[in-house]
PDB file of N, CA and C in Angstrom:
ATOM      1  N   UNK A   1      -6.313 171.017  89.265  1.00  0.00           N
ATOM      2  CA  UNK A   1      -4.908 171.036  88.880  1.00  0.00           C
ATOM      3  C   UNK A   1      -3.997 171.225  90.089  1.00  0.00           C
ATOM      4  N   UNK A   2      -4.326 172.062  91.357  1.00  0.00           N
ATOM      5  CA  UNK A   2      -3.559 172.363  92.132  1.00  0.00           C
ATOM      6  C   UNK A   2      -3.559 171.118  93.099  1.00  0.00           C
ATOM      7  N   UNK A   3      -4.235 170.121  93.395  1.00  0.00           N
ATOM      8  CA  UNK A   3      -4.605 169.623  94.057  1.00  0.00           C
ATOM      9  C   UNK A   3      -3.594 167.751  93.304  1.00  0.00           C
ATOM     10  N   UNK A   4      -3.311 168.008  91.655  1.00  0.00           N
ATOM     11  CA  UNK A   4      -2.578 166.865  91.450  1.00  0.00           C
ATOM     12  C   UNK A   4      -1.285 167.525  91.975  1.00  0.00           C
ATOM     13  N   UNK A   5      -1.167 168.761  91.324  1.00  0.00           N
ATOM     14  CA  UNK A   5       0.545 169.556  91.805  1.00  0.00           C
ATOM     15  C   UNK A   5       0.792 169.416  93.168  1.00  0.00           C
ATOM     16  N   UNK A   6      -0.051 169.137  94.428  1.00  0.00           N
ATOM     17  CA  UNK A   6      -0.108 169.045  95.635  1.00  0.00           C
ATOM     18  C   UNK A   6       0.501 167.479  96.204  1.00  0.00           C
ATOM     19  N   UNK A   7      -0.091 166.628  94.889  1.00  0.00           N
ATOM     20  CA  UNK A   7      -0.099 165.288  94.954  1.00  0.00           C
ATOM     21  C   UNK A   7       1.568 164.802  94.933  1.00  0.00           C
ATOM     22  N   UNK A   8       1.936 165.236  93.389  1.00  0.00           N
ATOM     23  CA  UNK A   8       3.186 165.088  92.618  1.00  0.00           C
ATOM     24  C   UNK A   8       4.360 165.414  93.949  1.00  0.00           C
ATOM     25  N   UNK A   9       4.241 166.933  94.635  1.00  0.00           N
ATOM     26  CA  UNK A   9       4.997 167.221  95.335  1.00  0.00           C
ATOM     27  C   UNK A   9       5.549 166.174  96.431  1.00  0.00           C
ATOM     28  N   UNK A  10       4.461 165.976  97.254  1.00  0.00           N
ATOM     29  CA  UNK A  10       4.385 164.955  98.484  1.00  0.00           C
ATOM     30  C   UNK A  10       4.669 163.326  97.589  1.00  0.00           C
ATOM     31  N   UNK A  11       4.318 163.778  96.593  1.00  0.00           N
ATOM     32  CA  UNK A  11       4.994 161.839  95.784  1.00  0.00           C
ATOM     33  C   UNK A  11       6.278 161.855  96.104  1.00  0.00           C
ATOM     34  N   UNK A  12       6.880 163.300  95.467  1.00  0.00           N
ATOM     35  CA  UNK A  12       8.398 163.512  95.529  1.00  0.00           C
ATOM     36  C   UNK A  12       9.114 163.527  96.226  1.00  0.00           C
ATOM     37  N   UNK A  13       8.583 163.971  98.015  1.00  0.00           N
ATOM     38  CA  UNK A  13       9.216 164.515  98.891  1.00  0.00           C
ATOM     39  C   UNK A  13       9.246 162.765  99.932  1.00  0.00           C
ATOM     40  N   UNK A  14       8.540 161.858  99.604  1.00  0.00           N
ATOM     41  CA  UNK A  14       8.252 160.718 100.506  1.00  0.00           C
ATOM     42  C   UNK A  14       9.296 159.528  99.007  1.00  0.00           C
ATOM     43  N   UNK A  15       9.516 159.837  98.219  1.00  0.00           N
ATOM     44  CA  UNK A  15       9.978 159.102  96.910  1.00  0.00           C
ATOM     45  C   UNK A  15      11.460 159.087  97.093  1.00  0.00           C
ATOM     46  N   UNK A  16      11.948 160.207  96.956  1.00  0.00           N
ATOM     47  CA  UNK A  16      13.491 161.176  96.427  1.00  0.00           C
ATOM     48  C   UNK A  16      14.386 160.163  97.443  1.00  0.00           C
ATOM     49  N   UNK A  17      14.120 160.321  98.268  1.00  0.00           N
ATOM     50  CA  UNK A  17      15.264 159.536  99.534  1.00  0.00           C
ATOM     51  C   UNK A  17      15.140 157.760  98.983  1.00  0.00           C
ATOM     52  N   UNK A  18      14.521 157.613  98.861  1.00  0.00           N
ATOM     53  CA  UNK A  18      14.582 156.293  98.365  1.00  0.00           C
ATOM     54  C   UNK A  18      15.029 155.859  97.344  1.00  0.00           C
ATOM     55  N   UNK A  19      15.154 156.990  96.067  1.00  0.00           N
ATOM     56  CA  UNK A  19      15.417 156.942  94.997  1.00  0.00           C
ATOM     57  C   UNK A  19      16.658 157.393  94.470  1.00  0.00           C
ATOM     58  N   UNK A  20      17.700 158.265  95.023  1.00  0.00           N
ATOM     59  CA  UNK A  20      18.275 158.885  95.148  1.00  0.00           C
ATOM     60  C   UNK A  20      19.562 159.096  96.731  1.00  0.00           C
ATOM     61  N   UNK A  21      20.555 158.466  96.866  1.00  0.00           N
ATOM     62  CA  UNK A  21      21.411 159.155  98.198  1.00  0.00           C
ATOM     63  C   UNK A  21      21.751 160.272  97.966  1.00  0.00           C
ATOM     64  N   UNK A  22      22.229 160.801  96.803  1.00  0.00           N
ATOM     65  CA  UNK A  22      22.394 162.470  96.142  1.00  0.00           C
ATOM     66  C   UNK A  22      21.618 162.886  95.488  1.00  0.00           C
ATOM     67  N   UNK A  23      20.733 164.271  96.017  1.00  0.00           N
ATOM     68  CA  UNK A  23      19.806 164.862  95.509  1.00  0.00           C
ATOM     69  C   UNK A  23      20.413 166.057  94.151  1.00  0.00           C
ATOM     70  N   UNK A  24      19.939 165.621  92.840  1.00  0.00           N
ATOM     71  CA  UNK A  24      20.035 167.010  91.873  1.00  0.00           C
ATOM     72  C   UNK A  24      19.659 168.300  92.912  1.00  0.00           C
ATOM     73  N   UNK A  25      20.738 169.380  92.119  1.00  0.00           N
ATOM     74  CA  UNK A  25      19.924 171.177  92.709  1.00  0.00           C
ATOM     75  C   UNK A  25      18.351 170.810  92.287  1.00  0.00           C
ATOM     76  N   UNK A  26      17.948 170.487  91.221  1.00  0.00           N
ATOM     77  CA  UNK A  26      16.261 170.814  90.937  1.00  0.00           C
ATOM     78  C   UNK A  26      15.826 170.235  92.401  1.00  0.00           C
ATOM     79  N   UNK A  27      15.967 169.179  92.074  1.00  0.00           N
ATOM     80  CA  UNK A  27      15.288 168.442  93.792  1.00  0.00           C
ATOM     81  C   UNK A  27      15.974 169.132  95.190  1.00  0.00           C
ATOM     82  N   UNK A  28      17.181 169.413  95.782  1.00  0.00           N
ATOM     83  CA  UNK A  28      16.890 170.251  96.455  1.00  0.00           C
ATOM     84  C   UNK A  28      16.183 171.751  96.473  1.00  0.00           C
ATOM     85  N   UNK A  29      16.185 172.374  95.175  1.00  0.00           N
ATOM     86  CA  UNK A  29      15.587 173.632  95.417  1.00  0.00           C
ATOM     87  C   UNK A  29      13.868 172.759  95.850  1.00  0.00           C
ATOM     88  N   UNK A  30      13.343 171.774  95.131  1.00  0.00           N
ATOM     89  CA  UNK A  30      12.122 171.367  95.079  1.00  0.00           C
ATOM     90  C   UNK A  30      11.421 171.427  96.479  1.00  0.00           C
ATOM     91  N   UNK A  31      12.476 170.731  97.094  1.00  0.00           N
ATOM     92  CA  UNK A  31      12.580 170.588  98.686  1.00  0.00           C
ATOM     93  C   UNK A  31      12.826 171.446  99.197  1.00  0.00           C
ATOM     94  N   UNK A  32      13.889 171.959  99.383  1.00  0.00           N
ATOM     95  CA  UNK A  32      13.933 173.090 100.126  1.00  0.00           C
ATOM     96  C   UNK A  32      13.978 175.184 100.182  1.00  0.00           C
ATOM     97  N   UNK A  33      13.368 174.737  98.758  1.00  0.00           N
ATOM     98  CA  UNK A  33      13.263 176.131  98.391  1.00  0.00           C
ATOM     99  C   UNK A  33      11.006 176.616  97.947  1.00  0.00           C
ATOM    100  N   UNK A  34      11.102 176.034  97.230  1.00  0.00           N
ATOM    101  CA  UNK A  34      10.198 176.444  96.454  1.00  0.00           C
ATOM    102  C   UNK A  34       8.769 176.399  96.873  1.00  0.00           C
ATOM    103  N   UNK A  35       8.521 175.944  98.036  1.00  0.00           N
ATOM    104  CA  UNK A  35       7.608 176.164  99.196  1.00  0.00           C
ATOM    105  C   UNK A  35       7.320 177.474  99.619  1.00  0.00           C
ATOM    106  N   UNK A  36       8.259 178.204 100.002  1.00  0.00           N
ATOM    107  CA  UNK A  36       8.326 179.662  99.548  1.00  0.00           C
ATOM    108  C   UNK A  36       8.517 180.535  98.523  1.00  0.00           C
ATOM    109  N   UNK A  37       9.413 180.009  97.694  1.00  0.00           N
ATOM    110  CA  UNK A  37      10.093 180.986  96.144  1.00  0.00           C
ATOM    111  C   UNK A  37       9.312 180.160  94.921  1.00  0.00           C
ATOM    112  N   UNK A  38       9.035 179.642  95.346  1.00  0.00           N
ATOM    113  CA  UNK A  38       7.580 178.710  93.867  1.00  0.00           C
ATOM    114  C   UNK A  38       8.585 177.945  93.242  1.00  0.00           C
ATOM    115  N   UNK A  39       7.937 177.548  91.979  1.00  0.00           N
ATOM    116  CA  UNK A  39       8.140 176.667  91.154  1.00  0.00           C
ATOM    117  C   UNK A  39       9.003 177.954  90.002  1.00  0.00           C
ATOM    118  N   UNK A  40       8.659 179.081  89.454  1.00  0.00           N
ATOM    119  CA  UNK A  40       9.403 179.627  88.863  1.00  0.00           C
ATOM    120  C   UNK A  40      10.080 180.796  89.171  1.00  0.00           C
ATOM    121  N   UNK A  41      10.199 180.621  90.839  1.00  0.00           N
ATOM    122  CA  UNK A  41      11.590 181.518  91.691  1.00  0.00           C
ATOM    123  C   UNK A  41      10.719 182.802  92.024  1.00  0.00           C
ATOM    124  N   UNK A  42       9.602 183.077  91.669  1.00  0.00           N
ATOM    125  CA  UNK A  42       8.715 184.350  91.655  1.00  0.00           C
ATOM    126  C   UNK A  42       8.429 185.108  93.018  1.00  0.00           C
ATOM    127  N   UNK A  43       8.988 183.990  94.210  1.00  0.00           N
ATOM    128  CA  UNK A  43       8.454 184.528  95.360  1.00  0.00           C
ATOM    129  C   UNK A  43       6.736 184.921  95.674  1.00  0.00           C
ATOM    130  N   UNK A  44       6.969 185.434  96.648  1.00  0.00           N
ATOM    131  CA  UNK A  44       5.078 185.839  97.269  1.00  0.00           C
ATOM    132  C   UNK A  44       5.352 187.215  97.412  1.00  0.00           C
ATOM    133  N   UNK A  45       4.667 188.140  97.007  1.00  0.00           N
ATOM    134  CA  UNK A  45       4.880 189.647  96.887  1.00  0.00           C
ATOM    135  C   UNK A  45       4.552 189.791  97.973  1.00  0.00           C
ATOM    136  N   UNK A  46       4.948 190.952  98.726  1.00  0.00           N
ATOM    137  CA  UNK A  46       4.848 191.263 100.215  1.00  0.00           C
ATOM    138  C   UNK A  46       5.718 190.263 101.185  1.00  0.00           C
ATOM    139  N   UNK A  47       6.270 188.667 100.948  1.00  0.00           N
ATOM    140  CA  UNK A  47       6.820 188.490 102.090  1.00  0.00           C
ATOM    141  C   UNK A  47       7.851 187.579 101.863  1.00  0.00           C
ATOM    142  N   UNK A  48       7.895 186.885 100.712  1.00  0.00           N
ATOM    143  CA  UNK A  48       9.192 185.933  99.907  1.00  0.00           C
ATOM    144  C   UNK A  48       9.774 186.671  98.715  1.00  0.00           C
ATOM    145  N   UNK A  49      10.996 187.390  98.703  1.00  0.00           N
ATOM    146  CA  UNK A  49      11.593 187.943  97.590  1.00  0.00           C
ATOM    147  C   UNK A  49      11.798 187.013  96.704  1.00  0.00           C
ATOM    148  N   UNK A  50      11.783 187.220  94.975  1.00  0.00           N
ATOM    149  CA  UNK A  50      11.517 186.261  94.075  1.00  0.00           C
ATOM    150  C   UNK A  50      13.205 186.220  93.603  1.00  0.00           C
ATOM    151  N   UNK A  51      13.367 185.493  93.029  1.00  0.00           N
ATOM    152  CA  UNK A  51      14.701 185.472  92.565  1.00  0.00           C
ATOM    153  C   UNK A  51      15.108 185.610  91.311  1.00  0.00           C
ATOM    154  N   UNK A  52      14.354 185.076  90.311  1.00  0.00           N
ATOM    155  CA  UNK A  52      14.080 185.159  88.987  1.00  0.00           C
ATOM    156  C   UNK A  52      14.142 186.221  88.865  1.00  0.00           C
ATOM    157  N   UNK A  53      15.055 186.740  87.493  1.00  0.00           N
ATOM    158  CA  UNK A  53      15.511 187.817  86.995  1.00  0.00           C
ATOM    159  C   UNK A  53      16.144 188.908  88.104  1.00  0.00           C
ATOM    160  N   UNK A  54      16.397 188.550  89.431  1.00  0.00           N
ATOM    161  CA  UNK A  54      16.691 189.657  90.444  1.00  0.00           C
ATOM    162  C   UNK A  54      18.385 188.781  91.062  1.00  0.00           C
ATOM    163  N   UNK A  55      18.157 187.689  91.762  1.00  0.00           N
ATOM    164  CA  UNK A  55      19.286 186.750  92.460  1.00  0.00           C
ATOM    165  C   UNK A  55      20.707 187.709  91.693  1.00  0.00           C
ATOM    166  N   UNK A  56      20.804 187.499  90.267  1.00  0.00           N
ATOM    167  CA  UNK A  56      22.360 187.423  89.759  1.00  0.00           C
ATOM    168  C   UNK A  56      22.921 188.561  89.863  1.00  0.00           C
ATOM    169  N   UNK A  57      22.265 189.787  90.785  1.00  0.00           N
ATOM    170  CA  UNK A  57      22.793 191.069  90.522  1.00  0.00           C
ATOM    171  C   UNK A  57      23.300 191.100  91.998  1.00  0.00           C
ATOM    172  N   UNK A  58      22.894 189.913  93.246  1.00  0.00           N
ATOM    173  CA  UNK A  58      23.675 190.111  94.399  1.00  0.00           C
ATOM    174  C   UNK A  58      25.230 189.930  94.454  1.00  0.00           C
ATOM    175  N   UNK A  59      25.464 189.037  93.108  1.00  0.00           N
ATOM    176  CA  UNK A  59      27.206 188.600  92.371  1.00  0.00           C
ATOM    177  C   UNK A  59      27.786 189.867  92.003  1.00  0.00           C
ATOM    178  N   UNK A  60      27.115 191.064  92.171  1.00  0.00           N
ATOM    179  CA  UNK A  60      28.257 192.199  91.889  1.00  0.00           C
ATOM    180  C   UNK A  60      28.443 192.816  93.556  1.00  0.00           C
ATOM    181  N   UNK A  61      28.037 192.031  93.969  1.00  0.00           N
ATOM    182  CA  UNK A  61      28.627 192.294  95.379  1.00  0.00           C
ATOM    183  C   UNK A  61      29.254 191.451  95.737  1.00  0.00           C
ATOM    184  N   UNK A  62      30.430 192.358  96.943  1.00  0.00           N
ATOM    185  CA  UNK A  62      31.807 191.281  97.155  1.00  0.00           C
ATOM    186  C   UNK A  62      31.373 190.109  98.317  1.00  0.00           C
ATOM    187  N   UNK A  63      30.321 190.549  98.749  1.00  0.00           N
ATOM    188  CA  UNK A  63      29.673 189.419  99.738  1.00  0.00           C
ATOM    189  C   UNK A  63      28.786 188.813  99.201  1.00  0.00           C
ATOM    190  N   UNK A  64      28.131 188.959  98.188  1.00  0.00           N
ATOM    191  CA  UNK A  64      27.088 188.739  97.633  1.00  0.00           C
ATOM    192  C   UNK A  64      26.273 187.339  97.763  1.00  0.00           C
ATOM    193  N   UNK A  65      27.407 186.211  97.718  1.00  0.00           N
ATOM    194  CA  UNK A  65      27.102 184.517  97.703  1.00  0.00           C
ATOM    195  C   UNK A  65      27.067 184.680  99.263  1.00  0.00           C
ATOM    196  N   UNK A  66      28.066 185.368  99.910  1.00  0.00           N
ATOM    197  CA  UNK A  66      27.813 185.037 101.548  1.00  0.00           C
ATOM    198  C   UNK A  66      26.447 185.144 101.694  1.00  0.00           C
ATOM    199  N   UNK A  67      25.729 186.598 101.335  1.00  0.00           N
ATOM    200  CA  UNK A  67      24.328 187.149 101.759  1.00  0.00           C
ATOM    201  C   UNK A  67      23.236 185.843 101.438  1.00  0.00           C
ATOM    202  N   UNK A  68      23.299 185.072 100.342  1.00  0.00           N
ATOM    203  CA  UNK A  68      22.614 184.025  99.934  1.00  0.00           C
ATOM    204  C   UNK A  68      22.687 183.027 101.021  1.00  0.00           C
ATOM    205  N   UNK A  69      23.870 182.786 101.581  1.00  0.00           N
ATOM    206  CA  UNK A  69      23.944 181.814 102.450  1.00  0.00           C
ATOM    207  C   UNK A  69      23.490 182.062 103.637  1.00  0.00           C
ATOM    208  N   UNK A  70      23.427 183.179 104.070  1.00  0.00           N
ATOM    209  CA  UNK A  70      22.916 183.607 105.582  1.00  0.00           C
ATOM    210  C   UNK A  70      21.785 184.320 105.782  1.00  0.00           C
ATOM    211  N   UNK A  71      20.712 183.641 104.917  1.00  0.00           N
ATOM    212  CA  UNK A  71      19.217 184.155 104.794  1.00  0.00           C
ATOM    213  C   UNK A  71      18.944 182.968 105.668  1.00  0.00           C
ATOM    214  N   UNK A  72      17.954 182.947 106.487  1.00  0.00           N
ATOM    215  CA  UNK A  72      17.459 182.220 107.511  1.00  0.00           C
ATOM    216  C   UNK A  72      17.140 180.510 106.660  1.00  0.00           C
ATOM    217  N   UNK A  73      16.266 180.763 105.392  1.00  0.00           N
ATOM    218  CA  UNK A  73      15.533 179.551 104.891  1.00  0.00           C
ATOM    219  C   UNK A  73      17.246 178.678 104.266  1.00  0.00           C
ATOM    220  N   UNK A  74      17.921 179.582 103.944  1.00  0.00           N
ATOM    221  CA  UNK A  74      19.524 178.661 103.848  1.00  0.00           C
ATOM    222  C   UNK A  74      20.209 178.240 105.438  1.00  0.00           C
ATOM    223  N   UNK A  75      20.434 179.327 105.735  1.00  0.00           N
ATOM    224  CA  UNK A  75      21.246 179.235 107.009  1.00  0.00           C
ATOM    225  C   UNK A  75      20.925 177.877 108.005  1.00  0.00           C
ATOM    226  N   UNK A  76      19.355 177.998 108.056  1.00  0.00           N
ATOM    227  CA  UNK A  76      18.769 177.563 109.283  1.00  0.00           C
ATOM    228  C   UNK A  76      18.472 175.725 108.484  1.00  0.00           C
ATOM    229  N   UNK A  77      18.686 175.530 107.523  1.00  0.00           N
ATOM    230  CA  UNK A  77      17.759 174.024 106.300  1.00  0.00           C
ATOM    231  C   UNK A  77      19.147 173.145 106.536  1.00  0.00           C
ATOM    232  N   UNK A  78      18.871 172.156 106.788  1.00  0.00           N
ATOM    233  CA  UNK A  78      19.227 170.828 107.086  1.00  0.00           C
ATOM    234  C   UNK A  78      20.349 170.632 105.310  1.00  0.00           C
ATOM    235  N   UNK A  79      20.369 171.286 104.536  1.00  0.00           N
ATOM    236  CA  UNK A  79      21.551 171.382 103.785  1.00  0.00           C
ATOM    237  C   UNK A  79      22.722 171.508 104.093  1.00  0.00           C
ATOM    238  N   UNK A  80      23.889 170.432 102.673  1.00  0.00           N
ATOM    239  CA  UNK A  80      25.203 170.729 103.610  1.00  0.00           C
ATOM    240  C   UNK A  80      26.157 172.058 102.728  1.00  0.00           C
ATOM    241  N   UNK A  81      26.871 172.587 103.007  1.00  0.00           N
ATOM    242  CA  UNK A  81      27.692 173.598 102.476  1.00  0.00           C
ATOM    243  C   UNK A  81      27.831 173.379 100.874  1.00  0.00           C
ATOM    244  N   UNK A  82      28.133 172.518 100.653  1.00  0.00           N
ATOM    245  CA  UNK A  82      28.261 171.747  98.892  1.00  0.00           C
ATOM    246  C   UNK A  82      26.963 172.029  98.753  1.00  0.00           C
ATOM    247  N   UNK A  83      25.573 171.141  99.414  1.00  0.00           N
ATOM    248  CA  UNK A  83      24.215 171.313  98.615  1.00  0.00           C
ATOM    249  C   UNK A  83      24.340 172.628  98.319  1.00  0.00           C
ATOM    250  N   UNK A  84      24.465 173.933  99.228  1.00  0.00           N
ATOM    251  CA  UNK A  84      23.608 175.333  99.299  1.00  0.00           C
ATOM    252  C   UNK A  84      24.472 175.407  98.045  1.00  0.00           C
ATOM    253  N   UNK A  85      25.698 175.023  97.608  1.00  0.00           N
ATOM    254  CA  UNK A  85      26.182 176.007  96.558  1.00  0.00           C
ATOM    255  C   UNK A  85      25.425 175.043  94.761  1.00  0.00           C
ATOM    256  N   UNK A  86      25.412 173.960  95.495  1.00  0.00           N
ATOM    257  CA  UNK A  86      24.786 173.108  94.172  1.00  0.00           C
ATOM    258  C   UNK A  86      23.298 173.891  94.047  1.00  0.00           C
ATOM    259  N   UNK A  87      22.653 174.174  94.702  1.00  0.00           N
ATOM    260  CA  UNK A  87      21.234 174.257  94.180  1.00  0.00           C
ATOM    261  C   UNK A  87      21.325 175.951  94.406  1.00  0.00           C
ATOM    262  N   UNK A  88      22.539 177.284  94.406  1.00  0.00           N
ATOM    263  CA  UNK A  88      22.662 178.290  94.352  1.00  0.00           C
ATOM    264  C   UNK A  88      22.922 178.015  92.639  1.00  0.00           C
ATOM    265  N   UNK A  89      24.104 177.666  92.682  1.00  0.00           N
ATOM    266  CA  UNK A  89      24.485 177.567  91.344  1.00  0.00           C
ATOM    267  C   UNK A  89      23.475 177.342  89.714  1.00  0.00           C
ATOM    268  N   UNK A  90      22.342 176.324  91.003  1.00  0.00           N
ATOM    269  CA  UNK A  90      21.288 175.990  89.662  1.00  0.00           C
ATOM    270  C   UNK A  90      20.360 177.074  89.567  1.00  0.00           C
ATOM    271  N   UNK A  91      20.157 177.677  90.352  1.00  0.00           N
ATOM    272  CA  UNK A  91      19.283 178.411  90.602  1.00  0.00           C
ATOM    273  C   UNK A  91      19.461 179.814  89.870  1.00  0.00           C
ATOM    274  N   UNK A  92      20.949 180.295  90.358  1.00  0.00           N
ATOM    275  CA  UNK A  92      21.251 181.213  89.167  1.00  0.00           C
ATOM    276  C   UNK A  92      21.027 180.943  87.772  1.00  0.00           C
ATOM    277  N   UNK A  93      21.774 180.084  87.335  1.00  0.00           N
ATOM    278  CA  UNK A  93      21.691 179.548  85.981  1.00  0.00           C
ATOM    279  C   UNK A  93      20.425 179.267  85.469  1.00  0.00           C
ATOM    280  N   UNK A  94      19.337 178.971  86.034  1.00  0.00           N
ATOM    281  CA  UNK A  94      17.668 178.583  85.623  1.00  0.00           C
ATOM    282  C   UNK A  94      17.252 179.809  85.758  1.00  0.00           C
ATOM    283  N   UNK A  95      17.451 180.530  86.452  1.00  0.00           N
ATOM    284  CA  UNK A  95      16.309 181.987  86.685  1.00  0.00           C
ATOM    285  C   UNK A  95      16.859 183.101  86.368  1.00  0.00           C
ATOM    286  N   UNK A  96      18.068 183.742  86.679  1.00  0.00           N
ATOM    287  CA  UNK A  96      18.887 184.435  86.438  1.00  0.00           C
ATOM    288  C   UNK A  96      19.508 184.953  85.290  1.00  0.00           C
ATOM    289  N   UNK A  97      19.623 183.604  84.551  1.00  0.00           N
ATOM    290  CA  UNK A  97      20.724 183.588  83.199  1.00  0.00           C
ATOM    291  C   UNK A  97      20.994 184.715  82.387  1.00  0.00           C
ATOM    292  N   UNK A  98      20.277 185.577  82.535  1.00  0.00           N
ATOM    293  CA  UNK A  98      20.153 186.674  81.502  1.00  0.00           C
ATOM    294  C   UNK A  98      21.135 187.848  82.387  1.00  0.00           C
ATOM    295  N   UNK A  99      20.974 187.747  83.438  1.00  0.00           N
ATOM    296  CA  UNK A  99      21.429 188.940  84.701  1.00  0.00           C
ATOM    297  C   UNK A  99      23.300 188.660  84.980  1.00  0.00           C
ATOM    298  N   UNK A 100      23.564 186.987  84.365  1.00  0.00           N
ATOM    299  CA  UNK A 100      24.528 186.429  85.387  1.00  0.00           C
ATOM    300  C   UNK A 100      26.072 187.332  84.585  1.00  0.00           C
ATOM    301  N   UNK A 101      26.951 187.774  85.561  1.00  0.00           N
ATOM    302  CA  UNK A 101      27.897 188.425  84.628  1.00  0.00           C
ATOM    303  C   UNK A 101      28.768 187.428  83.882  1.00  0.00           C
ATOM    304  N   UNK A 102      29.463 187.832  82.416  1.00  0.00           N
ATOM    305  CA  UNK A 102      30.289 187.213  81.799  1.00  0.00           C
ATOM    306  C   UNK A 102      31.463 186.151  82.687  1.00  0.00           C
ATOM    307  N   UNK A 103      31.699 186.893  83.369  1.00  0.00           N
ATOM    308  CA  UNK A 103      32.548 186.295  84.830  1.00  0.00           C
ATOM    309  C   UNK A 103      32.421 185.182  85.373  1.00  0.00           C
ATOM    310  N   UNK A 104      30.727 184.781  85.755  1.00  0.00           N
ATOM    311  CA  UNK A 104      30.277 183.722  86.613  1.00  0.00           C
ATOM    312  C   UNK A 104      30.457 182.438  86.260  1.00  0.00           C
ATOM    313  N   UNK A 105      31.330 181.946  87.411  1.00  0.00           N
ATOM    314  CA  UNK A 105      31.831 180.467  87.668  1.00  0.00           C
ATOM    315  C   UNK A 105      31.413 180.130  88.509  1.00  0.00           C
ATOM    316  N   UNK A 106      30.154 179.359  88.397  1.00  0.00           N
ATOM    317  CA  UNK A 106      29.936 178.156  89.451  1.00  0.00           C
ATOM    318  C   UNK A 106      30.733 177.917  90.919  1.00  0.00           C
ATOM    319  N   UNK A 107      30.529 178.341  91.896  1.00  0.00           N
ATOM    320  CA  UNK A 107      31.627 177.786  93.237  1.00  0.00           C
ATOM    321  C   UNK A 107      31.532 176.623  93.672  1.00  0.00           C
ATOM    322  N   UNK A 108      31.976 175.926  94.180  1.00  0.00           N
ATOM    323  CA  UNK A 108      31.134 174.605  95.204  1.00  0.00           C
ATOM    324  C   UNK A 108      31.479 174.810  96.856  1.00  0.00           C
TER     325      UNK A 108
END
């Protein structure tokens, strides 16, 4: 099984550009997230913080979206300012949803 999921990925990652000039958040997180934070945001215990059920509580801080943006795997990724907030935005909303305050509006 891990070895088609291995397959699918690298289908996707050699596919997407061809298929696509604007990538969905799913496909950028696909790409540029989930290599480290997985497939259901869970992170690697001991060295990738997971995001799922944890991310939406950095929004009660007044920097909170900054801190998202200036983590090395954002800061440093070939994303443009619009992507980081498109595939932040999805990302809250898919993993988060339960955490996100009444408040939360999407930024771009």
């Amino acid at each position: 099984m891990r070895h088609g999921l291995r397959l699918f990925v690298i289908l996707v990652v050699l596919v997407l550009p061809l298929a696509s000039p604007a990538a969905s958040p799913e496909q950028l997180y696909l790409l540029n997230c989930w290599g480290c934070h997985r497939a259901g945001a869970e992170g690697i215990k001991g060295s990738v913080p997971r995001i799922k059920g944890f991310g939406a509580y950095f929004l009660q801080l007044s920097q909170g979206r900054t801190y998202f943006a200036s983590v090395p795997g954002v800061a440093n990724s070939s994303l443009s300012n619009a992507e980081v907030a498109q595939v932040l935005n999805w990302m809250l909303s898919s993993f988060c949803k339960d955490q996100l305050p009444a408040s939360f509006e999407a930024n771009e």
